[in-house]
C-alpha atoms as a PDB file:
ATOM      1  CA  UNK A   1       0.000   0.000   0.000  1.00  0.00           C
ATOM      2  CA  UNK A   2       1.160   3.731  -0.830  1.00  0.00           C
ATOM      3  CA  UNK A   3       0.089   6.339   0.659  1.00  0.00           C
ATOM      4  CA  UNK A   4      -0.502  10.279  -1.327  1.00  0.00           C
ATOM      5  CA  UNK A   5      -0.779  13.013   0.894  1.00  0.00           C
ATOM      6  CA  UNK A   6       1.381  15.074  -1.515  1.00  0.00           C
ATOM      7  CA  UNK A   7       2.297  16.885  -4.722  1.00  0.00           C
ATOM      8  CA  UNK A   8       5.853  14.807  -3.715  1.00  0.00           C
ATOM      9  CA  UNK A   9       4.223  11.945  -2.634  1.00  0.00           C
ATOM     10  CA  UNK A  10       2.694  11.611  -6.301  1.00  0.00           C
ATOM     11  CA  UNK A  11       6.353  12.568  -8.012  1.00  0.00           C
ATOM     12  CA  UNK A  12       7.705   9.711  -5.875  1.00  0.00           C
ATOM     13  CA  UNK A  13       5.540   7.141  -7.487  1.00  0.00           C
ATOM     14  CA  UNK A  14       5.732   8.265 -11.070  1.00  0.00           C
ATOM     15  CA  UNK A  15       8.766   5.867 -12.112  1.00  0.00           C
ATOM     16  CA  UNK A  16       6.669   2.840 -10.676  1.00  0.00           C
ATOM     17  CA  UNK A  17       3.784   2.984 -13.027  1.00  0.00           C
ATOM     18  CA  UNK A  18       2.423   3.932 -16.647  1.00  0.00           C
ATOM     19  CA  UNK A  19       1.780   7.710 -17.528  1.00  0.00           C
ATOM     20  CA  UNK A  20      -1.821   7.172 -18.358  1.00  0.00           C
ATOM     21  CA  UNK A  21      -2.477   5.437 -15.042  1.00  0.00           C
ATOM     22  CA  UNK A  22       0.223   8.413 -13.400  1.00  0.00           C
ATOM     23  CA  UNK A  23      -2.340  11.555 -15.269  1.00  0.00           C
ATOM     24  CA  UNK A  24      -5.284  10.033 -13.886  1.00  0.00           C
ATOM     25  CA  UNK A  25      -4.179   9.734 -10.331  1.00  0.00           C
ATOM     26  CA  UNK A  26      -2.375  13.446 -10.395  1.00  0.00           C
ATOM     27  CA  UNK A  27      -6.532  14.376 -11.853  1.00  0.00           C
ATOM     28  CA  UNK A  28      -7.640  12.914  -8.600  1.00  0.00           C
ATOM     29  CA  UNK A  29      -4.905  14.448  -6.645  1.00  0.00           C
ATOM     30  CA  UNK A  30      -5.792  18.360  -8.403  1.00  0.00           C
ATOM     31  CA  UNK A  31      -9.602  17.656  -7.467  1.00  0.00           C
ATOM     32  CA  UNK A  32      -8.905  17.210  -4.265  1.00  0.00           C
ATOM     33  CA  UNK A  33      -6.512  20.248  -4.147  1.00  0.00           C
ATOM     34  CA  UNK A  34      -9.755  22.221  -5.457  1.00  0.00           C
ATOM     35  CA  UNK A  35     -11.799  20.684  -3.085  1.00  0.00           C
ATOM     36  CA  UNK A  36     -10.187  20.692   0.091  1.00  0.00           C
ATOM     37  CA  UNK A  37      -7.424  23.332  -0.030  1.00  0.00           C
ATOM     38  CA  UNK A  38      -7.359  26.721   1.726  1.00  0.00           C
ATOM     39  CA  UNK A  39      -5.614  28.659  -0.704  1.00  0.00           C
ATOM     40  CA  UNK A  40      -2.121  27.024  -0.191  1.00  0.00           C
ATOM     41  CA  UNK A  41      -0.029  26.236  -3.267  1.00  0.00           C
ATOM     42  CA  UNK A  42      -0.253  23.336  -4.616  1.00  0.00           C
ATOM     43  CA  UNK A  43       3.224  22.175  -3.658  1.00  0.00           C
ATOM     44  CA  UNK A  44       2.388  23.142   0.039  1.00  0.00           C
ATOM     45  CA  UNK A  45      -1.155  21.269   0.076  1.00  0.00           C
ATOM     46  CA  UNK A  46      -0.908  18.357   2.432  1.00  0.00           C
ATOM     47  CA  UNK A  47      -4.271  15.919   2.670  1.00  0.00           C
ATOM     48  CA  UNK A  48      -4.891  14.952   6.314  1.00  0.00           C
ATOM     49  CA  UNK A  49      -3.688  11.384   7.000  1.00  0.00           C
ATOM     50  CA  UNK A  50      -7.790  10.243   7.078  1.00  0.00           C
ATOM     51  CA  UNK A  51      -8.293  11.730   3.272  1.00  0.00           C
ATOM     52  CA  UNK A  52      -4.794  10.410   1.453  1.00  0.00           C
ATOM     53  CA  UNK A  53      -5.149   8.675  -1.637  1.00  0.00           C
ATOM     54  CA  UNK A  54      -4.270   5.010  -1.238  1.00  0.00           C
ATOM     55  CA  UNK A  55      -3.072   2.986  -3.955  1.00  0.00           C
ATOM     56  CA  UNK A  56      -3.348  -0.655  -2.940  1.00  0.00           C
ATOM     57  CA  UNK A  57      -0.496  -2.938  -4.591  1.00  0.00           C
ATOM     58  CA  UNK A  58      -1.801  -6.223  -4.055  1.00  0.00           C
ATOM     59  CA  UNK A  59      -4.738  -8.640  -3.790  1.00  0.00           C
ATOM     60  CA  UNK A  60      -5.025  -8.768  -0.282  1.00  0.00           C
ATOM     61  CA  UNK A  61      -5.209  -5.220   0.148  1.00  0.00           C
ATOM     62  CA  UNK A  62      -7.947  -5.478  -2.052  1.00  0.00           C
ATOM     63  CA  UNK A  63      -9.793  -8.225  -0.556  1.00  0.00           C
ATOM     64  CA  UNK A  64      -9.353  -6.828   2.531  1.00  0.00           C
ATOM     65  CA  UNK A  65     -10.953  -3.539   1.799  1.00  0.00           C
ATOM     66  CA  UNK A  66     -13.321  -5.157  -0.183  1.00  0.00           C
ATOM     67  CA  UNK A  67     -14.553  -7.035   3.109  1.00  0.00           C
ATOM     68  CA  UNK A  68     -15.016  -3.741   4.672  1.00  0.00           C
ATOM     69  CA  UNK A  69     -18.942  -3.873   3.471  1.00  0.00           C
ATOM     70  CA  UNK A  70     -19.888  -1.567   6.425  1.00  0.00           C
ATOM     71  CA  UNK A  71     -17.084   1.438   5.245  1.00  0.00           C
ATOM     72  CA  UNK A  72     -17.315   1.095   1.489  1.00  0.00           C
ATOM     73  CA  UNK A  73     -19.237   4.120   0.522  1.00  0.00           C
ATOM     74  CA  UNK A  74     -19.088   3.310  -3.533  1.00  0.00           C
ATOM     75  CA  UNK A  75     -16.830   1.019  -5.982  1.00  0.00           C
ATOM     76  CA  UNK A  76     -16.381   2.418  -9.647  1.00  0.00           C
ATOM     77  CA  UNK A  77     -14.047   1.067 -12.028  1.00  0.00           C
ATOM     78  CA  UNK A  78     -12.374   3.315 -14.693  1.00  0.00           C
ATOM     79  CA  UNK A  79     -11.409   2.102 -17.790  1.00  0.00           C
ATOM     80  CA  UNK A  80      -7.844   2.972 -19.592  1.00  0.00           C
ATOM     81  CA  UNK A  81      -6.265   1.756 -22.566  1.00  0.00           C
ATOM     82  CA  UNK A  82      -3.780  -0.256 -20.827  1.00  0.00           C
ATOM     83  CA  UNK A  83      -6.158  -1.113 -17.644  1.00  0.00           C
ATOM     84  CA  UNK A  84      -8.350  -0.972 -15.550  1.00  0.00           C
ATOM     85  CA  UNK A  85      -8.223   0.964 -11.700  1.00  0.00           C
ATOM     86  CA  UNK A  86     -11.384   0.393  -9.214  1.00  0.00           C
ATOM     87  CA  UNK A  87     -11.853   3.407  -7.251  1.00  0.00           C
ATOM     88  CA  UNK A  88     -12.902   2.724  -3.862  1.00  0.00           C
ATOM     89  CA  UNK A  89     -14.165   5.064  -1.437  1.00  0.00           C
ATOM     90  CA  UNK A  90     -14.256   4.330   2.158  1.00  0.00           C
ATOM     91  CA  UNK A  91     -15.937   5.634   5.249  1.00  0.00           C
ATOM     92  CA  UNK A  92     -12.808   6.817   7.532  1.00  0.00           C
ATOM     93  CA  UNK A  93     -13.695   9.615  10.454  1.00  0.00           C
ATOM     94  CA  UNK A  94     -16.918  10.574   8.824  1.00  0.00           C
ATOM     95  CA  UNK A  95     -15.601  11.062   5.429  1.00  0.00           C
ATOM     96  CA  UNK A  96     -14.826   9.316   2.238  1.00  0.00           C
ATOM     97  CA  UNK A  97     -10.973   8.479   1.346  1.00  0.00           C
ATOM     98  CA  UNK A  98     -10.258   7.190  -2.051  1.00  0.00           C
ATOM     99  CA  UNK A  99      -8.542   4.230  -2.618  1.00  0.00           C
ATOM    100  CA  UNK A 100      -7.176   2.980  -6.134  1.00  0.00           C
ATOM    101  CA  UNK A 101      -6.480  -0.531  -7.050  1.00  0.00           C
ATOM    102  CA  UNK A 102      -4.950  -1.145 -10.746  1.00  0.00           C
ATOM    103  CA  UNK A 103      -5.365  -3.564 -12.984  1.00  0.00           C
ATOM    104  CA  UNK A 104      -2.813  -3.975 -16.272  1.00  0.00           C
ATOM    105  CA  UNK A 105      -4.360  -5.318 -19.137  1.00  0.00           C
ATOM    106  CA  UNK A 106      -0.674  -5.320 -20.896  1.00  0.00           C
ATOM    107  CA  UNK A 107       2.157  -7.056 -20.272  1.00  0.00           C
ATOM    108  CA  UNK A 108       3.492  -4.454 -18.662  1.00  0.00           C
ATOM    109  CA  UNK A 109       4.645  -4.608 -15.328  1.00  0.00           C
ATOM    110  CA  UNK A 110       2.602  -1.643 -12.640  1.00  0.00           C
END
């Protein structure tokens, strides 16, 4: 599991996976920023700990969110050319934090 509180956090990742998967997590990311910010820049913007994007890296993470029936406030999956990523939200301190699991349709690896 990663966590994304940051603009840095997101840089830090961007080696580890595709660019199409990469633009559509920094789109999250800016929405948030929109959303939530209080006029920070974005490099300064920091999402509390309860509202980070999590990007779950295996199965089990998965599964094990998935059997959270109780805090899963939607499942949608978004289609890309080279995959698929489920975004999950889930009930944490009276709010909804996003979680992303990905799916590669290629042989690519991430």
């Amino acid at each position: 599991m990663k966590r994304i509180q940051c603009l840095k956090d997101l840089k830090a990742i961007q080696s580890e996976l595709s660019n199409e998967i990469v633009e559509y997590l920094k789109e999250e990311f800016y929405s948030l920023y929109e959303y939530l910010s209080n006029g920070e820049e974005v490099e300064d913007f920091l999402l509390p700990f309860y509202q980070s994007m999590i990007l779950l890296e295996d199965e089990g993470e998965l599964s094990n969110i998935m059997n959270k029936q109780l805090e899963l406030e939607f499942v949608e999956k978004v289609n890309l050319a080279n995959g698929t990523i489920f975004r999950i939200g889930v009930n944490v301190i009276e709010d909804i934090q996003l979680h992303y699991a990905i799916k590669i349709t290629s042989s690519d690896s991430h």
